[in-house]
C-alpha atoms as a PDB file:
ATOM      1  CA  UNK A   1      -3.099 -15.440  -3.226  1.00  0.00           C
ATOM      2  CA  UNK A   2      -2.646 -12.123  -5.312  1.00  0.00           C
ATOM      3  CA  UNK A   3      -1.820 -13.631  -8.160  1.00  0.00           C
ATOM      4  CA  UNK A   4      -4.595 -16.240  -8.245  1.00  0.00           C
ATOM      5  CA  UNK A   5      -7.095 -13.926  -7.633  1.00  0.00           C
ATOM      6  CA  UNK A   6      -8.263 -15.353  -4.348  1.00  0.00           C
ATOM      7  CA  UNK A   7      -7.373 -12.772  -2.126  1.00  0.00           C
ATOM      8  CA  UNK A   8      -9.779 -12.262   0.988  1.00  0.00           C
ATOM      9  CA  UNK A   9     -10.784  -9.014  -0.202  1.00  0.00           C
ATOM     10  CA  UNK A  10     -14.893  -8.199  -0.343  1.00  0.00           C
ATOM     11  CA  UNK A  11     -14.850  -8.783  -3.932  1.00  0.00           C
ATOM     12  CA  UNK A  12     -13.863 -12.233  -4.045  1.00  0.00           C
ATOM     13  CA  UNK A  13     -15.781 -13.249  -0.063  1.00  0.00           C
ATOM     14  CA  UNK A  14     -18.445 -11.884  -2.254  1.00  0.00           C
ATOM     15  CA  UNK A  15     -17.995 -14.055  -5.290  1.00  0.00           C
ATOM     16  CA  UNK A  16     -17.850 -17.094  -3.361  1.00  0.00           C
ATOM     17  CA  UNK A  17     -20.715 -16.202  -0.814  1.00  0.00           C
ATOM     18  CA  UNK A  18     -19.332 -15.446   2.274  1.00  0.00           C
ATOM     19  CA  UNK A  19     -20.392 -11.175   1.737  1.00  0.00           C
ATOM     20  CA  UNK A  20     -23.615  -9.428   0.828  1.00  0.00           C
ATOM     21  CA  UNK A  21     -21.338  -6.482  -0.981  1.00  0.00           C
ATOM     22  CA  UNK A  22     -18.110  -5.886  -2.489  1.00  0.00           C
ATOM     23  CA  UNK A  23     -17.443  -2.317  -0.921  1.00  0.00           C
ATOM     24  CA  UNK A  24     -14.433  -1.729   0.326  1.00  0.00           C
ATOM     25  CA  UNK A  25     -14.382  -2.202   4.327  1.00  0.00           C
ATOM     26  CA  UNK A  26     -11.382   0.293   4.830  1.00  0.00           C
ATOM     27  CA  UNK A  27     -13.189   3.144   2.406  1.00  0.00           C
ATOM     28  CA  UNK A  28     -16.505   2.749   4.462  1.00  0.00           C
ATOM     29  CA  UNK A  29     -14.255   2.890   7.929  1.00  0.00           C
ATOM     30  CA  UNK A  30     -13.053   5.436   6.722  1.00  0.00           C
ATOM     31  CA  UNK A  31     -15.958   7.741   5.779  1.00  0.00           C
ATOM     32  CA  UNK A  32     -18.046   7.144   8.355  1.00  0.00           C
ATOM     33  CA  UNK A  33     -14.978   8.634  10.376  1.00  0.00           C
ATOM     34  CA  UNK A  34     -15.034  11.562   8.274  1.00  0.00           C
ATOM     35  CA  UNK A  35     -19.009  11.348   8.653  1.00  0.00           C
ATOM     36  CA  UNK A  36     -19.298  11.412   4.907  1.00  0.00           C
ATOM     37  CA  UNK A  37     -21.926   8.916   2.878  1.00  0.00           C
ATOM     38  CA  UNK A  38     -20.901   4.937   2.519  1.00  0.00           C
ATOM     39  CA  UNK A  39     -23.071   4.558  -0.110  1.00  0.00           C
ATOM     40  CA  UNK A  40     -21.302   3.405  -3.945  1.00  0.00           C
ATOM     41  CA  UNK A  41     -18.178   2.716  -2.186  1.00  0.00           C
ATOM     42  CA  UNK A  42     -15.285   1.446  -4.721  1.00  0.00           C
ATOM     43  CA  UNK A  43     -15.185  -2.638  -5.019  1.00  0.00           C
ATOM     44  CA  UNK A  44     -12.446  -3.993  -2.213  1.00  0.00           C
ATOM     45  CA  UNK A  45     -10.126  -5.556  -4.472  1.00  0.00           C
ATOM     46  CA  UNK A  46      -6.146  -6.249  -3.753  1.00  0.00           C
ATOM     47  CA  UNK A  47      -5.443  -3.597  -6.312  1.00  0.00           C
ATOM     48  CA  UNK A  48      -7.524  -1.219  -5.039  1.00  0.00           C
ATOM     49  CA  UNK A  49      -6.588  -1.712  -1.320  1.00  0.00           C
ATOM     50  CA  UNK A  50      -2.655  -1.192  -2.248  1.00  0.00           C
ATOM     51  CA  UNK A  51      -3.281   1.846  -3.540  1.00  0.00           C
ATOM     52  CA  UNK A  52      -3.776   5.191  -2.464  1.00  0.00           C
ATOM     53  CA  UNK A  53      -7.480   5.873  -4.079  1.00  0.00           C
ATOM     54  CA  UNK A  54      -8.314   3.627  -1.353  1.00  0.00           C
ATOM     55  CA  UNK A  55      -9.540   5.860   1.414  1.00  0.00           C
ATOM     56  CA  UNK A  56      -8.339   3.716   4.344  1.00  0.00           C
ATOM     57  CA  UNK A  57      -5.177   2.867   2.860  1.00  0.00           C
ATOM     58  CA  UNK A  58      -4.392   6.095   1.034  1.00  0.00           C
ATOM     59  CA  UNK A  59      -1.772   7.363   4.360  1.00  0.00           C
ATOM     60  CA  UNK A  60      -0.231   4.303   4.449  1.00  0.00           C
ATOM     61  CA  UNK A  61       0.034   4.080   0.743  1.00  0.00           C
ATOM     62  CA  UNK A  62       1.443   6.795   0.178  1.00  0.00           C
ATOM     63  CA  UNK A  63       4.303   6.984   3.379  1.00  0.00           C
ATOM     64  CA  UNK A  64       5.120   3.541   1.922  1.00  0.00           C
ATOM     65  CA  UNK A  65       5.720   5.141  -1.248  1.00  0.00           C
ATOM     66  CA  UNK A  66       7.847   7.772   0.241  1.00  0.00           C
ATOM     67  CA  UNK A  67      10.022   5.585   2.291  1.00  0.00           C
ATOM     68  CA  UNK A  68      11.165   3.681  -1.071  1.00  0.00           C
ATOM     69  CA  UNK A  69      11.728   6.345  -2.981  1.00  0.00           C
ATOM     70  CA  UNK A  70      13.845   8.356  -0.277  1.00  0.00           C
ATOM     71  CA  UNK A  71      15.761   5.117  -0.183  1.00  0.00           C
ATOM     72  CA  UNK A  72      16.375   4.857  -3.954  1.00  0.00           C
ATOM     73  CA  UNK A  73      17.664   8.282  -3.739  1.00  0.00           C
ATOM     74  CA  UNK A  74      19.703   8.081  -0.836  1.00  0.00           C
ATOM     75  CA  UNK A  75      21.325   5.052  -2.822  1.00  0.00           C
ATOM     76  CA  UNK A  76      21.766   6.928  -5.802  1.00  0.00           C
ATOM     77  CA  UNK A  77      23.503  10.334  -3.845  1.00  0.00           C
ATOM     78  CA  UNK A  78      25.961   7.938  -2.323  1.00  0.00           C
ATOM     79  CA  UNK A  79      26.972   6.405  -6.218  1.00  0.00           C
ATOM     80  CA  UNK A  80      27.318   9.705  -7.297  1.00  0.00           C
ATOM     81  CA  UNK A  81      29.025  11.121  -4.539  1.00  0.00           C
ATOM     82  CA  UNK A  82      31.187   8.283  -3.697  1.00  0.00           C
ATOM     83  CA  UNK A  83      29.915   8.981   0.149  1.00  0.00           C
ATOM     84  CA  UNK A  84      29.130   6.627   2.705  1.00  0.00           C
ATOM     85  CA  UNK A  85      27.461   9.109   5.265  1.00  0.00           C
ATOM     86  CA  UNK A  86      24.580   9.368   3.145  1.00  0.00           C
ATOM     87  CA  UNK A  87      23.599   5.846   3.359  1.00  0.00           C
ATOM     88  CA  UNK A  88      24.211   5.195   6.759  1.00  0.00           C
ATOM     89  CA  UNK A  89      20.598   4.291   7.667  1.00  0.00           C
ATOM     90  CA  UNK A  90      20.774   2.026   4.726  1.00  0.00           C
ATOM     91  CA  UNK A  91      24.145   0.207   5.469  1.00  0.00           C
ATOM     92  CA  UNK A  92      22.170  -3.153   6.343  1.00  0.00           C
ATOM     93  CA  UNK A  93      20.519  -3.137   3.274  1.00  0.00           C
ATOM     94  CA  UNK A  94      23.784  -2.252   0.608  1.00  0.00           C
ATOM     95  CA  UNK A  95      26.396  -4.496   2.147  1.00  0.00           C
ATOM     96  CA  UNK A  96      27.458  -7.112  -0.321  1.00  0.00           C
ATOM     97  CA  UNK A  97      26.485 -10.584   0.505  1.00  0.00           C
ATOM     98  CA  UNK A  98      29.668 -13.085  -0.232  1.00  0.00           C
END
């Protein structure tokens, strides 16, 4: 659906009809949380909600982020180091599949 473009994000339920605006949902959550203004809200597309200038998503976004990349480096110590402690969190996801 991403890659077509018909994603059921605000921007395209507005295209075809089905939404009055194209705001993003999580953003407006989101500040009227905070008790800030909703008002020129970013467009809710699938870029912006994976990303973290989305202000509902942004947490998420970004732990997501930091959970792959502490992976990546845990799989890169235990290369280096020739160590299998390091990795042993990861073990399910480096065994070799015959």
């Amino acid at each position: 659906m991403a890659v077509t473009g018909n994603t059921p994000t605000a921007s395209f339920l507005t295209q075809i009809g089905k939404m009055q605006s194209a705001g993003c949902r999580l953003c407006r959550i989101a500040r009227e949380a905070r008790g800030e203004s909703t008002d020129s809200l970013a467009a809710e597309t699938h870029g912006h909600i994976n990303s973290a200038g989305c202000g509902g998503m942004a947490t998420t976004v970004t732990a997501a982020h930091h959970s792959i990349w502490r992976h990546l480096y845990c799989i890169t110590a235990c290369t280096l180091h020739k160590s299998q402690e390091a990795c042993s969190t990861l073990s399910g996801l480096t065994k070799k599949v015959t």
